[in-house]
N, C-alpha and C. Protein backbone atom coordinates (compact mmCIF):
# COMPACT_ATOMS: atom_id res chain seq x y z
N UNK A 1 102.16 100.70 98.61
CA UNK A 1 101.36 99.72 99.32
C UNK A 1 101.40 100.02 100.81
N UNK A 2 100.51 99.88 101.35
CA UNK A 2 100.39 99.93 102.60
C UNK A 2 99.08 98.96 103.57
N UNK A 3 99.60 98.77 105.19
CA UNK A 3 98.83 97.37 105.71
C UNK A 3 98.23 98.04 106.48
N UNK A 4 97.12 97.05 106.62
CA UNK A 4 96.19 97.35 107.96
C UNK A 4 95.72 95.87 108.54
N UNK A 5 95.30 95.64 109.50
CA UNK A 5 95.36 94.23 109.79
C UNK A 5 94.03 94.55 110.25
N UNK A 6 93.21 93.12 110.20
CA UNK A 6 91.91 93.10 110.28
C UNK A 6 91.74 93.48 111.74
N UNK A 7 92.57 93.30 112.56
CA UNK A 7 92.02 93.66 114.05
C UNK A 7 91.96 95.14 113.69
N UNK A 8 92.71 96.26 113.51
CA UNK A 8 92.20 97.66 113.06
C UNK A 8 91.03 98.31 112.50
N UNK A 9 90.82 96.77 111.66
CA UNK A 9 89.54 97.75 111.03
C UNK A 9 88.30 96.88 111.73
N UNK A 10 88.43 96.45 112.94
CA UNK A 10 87.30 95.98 113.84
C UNK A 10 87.35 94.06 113.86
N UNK A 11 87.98 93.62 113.43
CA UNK A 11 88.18 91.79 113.32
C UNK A 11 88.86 91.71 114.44
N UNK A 12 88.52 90.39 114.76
CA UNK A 12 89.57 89.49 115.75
C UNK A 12 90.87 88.83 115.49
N UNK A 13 91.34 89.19 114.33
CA UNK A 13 92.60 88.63 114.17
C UNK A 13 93.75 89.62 113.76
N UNK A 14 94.80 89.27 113.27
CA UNK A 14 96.23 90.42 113.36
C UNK A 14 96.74 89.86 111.42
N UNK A 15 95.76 89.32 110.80
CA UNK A 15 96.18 88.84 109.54
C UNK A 15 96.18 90.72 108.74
N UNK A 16 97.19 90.60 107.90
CA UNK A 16 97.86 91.76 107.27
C UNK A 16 97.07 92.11 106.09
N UNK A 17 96.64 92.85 105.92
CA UNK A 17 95.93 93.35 104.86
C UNK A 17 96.30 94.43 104.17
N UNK A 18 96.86 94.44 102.61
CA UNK A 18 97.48 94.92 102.10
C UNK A 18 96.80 95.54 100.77
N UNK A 19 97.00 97.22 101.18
CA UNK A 19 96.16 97.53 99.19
C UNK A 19 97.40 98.85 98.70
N UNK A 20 97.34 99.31 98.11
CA UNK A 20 97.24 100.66 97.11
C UNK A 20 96.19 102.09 97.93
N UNK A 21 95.41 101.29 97.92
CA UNK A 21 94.45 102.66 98.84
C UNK A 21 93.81 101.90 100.02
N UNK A 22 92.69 102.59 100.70
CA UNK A 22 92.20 101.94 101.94
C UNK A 22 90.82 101.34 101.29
N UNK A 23 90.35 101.57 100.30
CA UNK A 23 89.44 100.99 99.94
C UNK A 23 89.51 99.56 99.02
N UNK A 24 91.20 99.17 98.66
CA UNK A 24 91.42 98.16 98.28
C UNK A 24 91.49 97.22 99.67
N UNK A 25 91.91 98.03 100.88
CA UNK A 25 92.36 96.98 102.08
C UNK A 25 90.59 96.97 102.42
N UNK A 26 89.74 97.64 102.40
CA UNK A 26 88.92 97.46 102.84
C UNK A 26 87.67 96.23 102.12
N UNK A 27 87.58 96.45 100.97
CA UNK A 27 87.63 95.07 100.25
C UNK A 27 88.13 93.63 100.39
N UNK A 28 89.54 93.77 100.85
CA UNK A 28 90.12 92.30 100.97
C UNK A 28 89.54 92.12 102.90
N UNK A 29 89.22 93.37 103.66
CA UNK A 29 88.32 93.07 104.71
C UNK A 29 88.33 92.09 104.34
N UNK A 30 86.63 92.25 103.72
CA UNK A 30 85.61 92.04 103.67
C UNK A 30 85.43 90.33 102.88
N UNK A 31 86.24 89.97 101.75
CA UNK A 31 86.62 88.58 101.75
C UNK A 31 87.67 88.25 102.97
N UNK A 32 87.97 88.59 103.17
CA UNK A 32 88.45 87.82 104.22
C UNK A 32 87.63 87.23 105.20
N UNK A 33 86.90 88.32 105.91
CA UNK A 33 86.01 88.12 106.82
C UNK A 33 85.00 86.95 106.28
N UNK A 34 84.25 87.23 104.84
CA UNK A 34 83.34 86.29 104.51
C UNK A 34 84.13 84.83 104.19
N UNK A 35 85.23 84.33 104.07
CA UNK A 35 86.28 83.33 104.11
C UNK A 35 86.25 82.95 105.33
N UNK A 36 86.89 83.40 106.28
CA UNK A 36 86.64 83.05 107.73
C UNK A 36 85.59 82.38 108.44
N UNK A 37 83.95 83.21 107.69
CA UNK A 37 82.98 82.35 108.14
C UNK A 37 82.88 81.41 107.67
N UNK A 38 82.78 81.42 106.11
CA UNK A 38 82.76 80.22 105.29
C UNK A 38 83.34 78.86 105.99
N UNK A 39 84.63 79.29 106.53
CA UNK A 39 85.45 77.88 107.06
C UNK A 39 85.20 77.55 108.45
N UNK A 40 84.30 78.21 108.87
CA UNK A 40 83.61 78.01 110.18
C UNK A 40 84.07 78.54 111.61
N UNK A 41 85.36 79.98 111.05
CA UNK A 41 85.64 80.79 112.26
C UNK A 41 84.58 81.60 112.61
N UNK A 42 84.15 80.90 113.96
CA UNK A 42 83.60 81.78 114.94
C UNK A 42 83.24 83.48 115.43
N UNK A 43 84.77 83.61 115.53
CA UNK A 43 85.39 84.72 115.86
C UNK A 43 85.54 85.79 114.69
N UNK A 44 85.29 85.53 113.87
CA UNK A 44 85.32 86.14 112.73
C UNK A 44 83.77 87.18 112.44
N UNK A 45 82.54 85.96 112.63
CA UNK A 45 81.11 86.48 113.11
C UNK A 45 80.62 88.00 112.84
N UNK A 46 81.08 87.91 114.60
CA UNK A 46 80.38 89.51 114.82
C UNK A 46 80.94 90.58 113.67
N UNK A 47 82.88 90.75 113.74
CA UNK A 47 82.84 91.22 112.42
C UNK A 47 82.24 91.38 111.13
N UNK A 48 82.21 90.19 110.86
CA UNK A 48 81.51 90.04 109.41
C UNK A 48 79.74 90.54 109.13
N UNK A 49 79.40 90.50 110.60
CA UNK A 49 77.81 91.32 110.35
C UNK A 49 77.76 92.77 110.19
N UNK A 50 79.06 93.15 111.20
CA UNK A 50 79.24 94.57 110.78
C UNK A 50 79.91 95.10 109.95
N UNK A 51 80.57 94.34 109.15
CA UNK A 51 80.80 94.54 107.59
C UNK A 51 79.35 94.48 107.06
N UNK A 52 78.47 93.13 106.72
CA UNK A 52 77.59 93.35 106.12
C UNK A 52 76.95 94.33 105.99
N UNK A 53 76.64 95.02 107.61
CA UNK A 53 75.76 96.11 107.64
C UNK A 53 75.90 97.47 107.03
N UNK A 54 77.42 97.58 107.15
CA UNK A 54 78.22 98.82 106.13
C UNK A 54 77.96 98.42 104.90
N UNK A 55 78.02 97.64 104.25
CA UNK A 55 77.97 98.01 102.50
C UNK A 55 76.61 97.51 102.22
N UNK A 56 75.11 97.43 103.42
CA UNK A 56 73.97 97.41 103.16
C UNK A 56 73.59 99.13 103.61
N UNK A 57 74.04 99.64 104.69
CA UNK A 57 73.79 100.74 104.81
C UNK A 57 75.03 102.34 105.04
N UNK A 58 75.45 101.90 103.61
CA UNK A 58 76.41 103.13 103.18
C UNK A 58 76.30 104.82 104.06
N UNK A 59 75.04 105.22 104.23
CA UNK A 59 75.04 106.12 105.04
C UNK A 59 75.66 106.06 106.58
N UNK A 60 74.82 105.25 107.06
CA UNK A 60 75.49 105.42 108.53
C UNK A 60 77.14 104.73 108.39
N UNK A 61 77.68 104.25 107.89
CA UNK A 61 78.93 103.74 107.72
C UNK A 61 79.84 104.41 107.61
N UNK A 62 79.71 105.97 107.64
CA UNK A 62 80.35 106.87 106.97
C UNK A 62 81.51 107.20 107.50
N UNK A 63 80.95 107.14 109.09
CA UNK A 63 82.19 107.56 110.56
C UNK A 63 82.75 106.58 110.18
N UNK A 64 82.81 105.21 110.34
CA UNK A 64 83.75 104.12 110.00
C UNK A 64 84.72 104.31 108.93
N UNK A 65 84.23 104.32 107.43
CA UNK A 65 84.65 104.89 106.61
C UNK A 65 85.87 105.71 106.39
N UNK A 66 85.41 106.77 106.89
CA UNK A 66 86.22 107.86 107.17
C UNK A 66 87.53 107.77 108.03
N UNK A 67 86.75 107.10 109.11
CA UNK A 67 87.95 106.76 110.16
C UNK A 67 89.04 105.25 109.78
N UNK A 68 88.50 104.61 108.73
CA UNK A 68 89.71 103.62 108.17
C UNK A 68 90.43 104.42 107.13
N UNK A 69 89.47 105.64 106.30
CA UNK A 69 90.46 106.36 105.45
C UNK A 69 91.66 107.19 105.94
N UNK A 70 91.17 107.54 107.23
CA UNK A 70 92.22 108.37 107.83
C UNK A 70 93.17 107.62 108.21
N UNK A 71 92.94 106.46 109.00
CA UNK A 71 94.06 105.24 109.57
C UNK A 71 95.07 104.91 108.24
N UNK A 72 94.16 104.93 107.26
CA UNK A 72 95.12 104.25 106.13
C UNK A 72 96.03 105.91 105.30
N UNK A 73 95.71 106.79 105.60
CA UNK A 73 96.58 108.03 104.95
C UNK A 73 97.48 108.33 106.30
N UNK A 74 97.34 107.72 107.20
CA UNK A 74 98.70 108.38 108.49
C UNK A 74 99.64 107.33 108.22
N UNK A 75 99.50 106.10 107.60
CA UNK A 75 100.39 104.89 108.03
C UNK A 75 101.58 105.61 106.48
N UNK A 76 103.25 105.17 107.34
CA UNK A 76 103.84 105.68 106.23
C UNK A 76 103.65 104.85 105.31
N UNK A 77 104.64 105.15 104.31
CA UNK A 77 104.83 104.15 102.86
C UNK A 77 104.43 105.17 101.56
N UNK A 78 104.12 104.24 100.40
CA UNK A 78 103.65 104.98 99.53
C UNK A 78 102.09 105.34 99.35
């Protein structure tokens, strides 16, 4: 298991996000983020559009992508 906290992968907050791979942390993002708005954080917002926009437009997302896969294979652990 290994963390990444939503401020890393572009959020306003330091909440811990925890997967198996980076595409499990990148998932719990992404509810998270849509949770946040739901309950009427603000700050949460801009994030959450640019989540939306990544898993509406998979191509250009790719640098992002890539660059949370890499963040998440340098961090130690398993």
């Amino acid at each position: 298991m290994k963390t990444l906290t939503c401020r890393q992968l572009g959020g306003p907050c330091d909440l811990a996000l925890t997967g198996e791979t980076a595409d499990d942390i990148i998932k719990a993002q992404d509810r998270h983020l849509r949770e946040a708005v739901r309950g009427g954080d603000v700050a949460h917002g801009p994030a959450h559009e640019d989540m939306k926009g990544r898993w509406r437009h998979p191509l250009r997302a790719m640098g992002w992508y890539r660059e949370t896969k890499k963040a998440f294979a340098d961090l130690p652990g398993a």
